[in-house]
C-alpha atoms as a PDB file:
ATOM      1  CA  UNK A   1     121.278 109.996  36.212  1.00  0.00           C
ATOM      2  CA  UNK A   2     118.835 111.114  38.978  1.00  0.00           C
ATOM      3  CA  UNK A   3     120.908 111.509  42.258  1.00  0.00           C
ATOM      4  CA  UNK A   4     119.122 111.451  45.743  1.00  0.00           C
ATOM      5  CA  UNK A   5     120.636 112.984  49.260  1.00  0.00           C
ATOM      6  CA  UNK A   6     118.006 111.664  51.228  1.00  0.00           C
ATOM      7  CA  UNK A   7     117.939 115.230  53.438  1.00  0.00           C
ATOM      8  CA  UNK A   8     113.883 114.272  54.590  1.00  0.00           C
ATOM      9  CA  UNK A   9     114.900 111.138  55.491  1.00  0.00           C
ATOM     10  CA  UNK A  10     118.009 112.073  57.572  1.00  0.00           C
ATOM     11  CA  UNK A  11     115.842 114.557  59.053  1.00  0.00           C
ATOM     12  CA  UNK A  12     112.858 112.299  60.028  1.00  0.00           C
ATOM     13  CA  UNK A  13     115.281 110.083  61.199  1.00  0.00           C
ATOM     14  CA  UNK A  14     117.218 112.233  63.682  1.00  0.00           C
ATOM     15  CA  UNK A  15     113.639 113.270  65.131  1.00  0.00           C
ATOM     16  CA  UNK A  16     113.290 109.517  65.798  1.00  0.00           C
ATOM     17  CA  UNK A  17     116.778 108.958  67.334  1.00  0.00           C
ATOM     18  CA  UNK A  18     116.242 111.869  69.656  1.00  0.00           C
ATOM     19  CA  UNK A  19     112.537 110.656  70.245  1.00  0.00           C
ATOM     20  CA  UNK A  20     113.686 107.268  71.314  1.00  0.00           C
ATOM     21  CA  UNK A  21     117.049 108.722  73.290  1.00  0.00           C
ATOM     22  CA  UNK A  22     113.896 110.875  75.225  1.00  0.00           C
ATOM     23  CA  UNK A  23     112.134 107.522  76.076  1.00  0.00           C
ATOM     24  CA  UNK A  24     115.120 106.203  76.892  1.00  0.00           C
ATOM     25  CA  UNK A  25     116.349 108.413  79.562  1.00  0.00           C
ATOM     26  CA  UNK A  26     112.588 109.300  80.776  1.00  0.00           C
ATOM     27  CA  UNK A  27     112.446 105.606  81.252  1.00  0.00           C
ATOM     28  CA  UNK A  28     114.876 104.913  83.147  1.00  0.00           C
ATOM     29  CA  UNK A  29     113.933 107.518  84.955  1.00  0.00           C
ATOM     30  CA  UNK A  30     110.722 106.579  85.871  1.00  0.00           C
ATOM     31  CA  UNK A  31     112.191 103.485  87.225  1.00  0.00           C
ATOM     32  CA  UNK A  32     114.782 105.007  89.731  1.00  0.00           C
ATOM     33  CA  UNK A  33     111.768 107.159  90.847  1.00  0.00           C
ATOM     34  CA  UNK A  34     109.702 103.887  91.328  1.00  0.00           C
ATOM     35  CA  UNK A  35     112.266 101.872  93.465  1.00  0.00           C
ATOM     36  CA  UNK A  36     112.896 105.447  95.275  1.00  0.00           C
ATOM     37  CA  UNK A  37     109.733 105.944  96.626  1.00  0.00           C
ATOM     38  CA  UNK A  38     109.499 102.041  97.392  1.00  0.00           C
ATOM     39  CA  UNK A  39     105.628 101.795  98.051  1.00  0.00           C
ATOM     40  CA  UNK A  40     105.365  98.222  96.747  1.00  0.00           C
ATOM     41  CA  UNK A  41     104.126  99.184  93.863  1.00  0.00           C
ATOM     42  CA  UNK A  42     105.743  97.582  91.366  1.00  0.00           C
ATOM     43  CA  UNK A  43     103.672  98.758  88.186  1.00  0.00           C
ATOM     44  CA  UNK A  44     105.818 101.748  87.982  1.00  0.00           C
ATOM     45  CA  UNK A  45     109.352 100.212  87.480  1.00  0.00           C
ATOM     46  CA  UNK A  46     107.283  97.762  84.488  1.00  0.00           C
ATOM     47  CA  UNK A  47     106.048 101.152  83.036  1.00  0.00           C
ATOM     48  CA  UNK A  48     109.567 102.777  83.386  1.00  0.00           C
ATOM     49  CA  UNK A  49     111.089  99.568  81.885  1.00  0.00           C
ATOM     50  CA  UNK A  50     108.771  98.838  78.979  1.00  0.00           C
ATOM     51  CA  UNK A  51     109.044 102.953  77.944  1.00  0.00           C
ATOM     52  CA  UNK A  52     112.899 102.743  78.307  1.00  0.00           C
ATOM     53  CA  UNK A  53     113.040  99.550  76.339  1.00  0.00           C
ATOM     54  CA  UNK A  54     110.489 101.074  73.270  1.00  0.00           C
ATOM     55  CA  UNK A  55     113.142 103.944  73.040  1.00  0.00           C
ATOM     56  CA  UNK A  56     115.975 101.827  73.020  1.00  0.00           C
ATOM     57  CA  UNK A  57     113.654 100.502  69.581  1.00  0.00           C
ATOM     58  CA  UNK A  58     113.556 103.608  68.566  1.00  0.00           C
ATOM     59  CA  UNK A  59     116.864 104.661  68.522  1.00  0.00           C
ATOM     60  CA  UNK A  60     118.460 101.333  66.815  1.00  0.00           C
ATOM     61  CA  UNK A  61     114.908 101.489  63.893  1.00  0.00           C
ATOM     62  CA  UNK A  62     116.781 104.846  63.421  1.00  0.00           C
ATOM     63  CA  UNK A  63     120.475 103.438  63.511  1.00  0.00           C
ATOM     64  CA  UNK A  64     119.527 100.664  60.732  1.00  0.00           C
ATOM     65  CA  UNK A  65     117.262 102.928  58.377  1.00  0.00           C
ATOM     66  CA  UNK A  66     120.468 105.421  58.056  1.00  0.00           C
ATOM     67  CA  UNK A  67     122.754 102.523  57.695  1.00  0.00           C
ATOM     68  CA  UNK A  68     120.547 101.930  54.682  1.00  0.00           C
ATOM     69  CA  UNK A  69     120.893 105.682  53.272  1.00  0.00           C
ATOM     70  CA  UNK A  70     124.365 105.404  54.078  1.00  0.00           C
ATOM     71  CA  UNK A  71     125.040 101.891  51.753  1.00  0.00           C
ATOM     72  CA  UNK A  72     123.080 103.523  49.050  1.00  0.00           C
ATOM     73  CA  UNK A  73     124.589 106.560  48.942  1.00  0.00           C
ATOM     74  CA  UNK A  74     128.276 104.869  49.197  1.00  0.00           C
ATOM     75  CA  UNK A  75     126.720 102.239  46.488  1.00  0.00           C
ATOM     76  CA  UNK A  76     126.583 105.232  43.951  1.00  0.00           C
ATOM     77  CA  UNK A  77     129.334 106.840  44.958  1.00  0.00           C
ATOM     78  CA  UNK A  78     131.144 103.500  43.540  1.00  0.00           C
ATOM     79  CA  UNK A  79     128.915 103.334  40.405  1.00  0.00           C
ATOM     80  CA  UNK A  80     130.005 106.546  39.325  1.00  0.00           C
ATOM     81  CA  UNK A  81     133.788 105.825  40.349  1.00  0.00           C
ATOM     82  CA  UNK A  82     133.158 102.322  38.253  1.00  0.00           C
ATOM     83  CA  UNK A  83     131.740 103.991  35.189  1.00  0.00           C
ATOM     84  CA  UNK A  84     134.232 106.949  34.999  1.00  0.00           C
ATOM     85  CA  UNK A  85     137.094 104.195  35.415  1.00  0.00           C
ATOM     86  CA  UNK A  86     135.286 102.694  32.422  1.00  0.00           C
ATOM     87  CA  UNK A  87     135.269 105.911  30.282  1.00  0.00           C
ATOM     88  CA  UNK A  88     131.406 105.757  30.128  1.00  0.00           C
END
């Protein structure tokens, strides 16, 4: 049986959580620092918003693809548990 641990994966994918937690934070950011300086320009706080909201998509791509590693992992976990109950 060819076992995986999916350490790449896990890797790439805590890059990408911190990635989008960046965005996030620079984000929101941005748009305190727009509404502080209060020149009427609006684009800012849209930049601020739209990066803040592409982390937040970052973050929860990340969140789901290591849910996935985590249900396959605990899937053969309980194979193995199965077939040892069976005597196999």
């Amino acid at each position: 049986m060819i076992t995986q641990d999916y350490k790449l994966a896990r890797s790439i994918l805590n890059f990408i959580a911190f990635v989008g937690w960046f965005g996030l934070l620079m984000g929101v950011a941005l748009v305190f620092i727009a509404f502080a300086a209060s020149d009427g320009e609006v684009i800012y706080s849209i930049y601020g918003g739209s990066v803040a909201i592409a982390g937040l998509g970052l973050v929860l791509a990340a969140q789901i693809a290591s849910a996935q590693i985590d249900t396959a992992e605990n899937t053969r976990k309980l194979v193995e548990l199965l077939s040892a109950e069976r005597g196999a």
